[in-house]
Protein backbone atom coordinates (compact mmCIF):
# COMPACT_ATOMS: atom_id res chain seq x y z
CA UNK A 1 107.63 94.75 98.24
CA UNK A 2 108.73 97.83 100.05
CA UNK A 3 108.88 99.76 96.61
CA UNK A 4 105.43 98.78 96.06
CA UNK A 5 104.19 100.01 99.45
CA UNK A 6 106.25 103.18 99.19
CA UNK A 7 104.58 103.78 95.24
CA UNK A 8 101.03 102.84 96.82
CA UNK A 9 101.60 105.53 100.16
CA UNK A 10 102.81 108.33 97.39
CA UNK A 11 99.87 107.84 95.20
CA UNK A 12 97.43 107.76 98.32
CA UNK A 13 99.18 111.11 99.36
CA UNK A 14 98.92 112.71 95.78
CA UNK A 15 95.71 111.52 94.83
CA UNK A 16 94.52 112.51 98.67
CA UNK A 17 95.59 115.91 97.60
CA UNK A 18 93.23 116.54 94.91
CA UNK A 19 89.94 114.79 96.25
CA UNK A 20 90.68 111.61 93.92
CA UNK A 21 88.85 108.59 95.20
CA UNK A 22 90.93 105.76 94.12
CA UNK A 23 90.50 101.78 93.56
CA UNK A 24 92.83 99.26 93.36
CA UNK A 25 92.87 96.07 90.90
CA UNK A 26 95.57 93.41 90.78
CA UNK A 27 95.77 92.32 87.13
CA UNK A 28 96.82 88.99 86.44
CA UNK A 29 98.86 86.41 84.22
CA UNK A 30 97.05 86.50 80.81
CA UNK A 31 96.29 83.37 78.49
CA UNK A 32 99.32 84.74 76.31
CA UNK A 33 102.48 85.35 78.65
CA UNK A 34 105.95 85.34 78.42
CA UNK A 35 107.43 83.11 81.53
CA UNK A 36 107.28 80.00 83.83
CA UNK A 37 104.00 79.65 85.93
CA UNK A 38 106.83 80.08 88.97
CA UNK A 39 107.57 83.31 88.37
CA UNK A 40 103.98 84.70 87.78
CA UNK A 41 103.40 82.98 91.23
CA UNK A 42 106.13 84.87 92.41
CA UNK A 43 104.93 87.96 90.53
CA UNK A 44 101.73 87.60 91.75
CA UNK A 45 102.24 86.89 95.07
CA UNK A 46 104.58 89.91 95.63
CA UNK A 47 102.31 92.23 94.70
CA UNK A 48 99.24 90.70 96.48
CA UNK A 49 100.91 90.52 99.62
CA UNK A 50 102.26 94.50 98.78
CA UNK A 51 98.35 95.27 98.69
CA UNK A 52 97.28 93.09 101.50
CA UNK A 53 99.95 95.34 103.34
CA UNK A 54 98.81 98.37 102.24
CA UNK A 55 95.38 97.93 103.88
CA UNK A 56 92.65 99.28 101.36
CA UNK A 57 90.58 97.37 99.39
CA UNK A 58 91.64 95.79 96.21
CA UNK A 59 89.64 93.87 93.96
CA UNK A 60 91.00 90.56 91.49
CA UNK A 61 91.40 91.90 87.55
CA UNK A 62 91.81 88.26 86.53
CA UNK A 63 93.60 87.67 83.25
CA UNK A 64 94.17 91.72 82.75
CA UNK A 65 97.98 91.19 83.38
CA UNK A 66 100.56 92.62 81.07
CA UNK A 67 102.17 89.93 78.67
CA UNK A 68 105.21 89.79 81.20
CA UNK A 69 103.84 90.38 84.72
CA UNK A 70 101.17 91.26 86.70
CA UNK A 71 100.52 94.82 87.59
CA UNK A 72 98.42 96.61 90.31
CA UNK A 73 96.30 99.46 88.40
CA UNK A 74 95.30 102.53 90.04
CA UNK A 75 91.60 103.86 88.70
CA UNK A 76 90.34 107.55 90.17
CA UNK A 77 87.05 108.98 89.49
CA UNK A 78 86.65 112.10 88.58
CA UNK A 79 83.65 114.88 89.64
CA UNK A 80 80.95 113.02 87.34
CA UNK A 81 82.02 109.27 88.82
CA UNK A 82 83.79 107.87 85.83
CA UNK A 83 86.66 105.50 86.72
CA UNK A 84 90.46 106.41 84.88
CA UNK A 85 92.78 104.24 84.82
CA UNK A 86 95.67 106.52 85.91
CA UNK A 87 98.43 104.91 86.85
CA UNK A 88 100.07 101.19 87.04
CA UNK A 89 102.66 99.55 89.55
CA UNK A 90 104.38 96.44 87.18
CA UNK A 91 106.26 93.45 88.10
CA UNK A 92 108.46 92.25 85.33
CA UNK A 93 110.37 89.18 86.27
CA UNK A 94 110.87 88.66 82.18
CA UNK A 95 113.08 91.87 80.73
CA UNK A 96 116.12 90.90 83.03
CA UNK A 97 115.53 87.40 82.33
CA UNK A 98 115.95 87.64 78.26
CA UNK A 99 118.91 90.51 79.24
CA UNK A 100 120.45 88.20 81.90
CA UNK A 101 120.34 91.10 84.01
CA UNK A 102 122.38 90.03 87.19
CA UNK A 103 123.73 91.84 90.36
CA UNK A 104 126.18 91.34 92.75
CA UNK A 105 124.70 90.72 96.58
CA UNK A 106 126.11 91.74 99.20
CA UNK A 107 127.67 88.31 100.12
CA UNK A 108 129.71 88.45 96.38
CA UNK A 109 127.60 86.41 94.63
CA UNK A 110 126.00 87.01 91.39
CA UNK A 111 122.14 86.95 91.26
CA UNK A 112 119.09 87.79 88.94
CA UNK A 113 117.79 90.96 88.56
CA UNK A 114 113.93 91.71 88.60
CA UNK A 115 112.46 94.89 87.55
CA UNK A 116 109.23 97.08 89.55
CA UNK A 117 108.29 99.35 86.75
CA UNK A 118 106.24 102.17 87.82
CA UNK A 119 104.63 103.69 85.59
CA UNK A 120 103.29 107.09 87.38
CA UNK A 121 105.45 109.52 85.23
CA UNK A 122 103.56 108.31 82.27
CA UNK A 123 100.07 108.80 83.55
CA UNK A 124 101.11 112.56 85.12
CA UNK A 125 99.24 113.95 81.98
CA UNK A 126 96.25 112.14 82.22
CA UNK A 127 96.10 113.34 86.62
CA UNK A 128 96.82 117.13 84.74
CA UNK A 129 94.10 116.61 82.19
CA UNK A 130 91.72 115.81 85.15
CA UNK A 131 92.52 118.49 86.88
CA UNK A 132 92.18 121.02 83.72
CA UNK A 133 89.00 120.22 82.34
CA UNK A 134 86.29 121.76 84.00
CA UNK A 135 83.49 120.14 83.02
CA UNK A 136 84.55 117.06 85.04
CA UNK A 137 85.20 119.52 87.92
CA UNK A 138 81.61 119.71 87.96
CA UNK A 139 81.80 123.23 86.84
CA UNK A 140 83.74 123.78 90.33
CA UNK A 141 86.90 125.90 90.54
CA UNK A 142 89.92 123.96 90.28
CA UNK A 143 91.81 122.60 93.14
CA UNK A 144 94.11 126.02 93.40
């Protein structure tokens, strides 16, 4: 959960930055998923309570999940008030699962790996292709 919360401050710092008003949406499980209905709860729950945490609003995105795990996604509006989806913060219990991805604790023993993907880097271009264009600056100046 703490990598969650740290991903959610960053993006409320960067996003703060520029004037982006963001909202938050936890996606769930899907009607076609890979995985036991244990580890979505788990899934699910983790990122929930990493929201809760968090303290802004967040709205339920039921069904909206990825195919292997629920993921929190980020929408910002730009100067005109159209929502982006813009970035995503993705719990996938099933990749180390079908890799038996293990790790060694720090009592010795071996234990499964789980996987928060982040997917920020990815959505950098579409944050610089906000910024760029102009005409959803409202004909302003850009930020610098």
């Amino acid at each position: 959960m703490d990598e969650v919360l740290n991903t959610l401050d960053f993006l409320d710092y960067i996003y703060g930055n520029f004037g982006f008003h963001f909202e938050l949406e936890l996606s769930t499980r899907p009607e076609d998923r890979l995985g036991s209905d244990d580890l979505w709860d788990q899934a699910e729950g983790a990122l929930e309570a990493a929201l809760n945490k968090f303290g802004k609003p967040w709205k339920l995105n039921a069904g909206d999940g990825a195919f292997y795990g629920p993921k929190i996604d980020i929408k910002v509006y730009d100067a005109l008030k159209r929502a982006h989806q813009c970035g995503t913060v993705q719990c996938d219990f099933q990749l180390p699962i079908r890799f038996n991805l293990q790790y060694q604790s720090a009592n010795a023993a071996e234990e499964q790996a789980n996987a928060n993907q982040i997917r920020e880097d990815q959505k950098l271009q579409k944050l610089d292709s906000q910024l760029f264009k102009k005409d959803e600056n409202d004909g302003e100046d850009f930020t610098w």
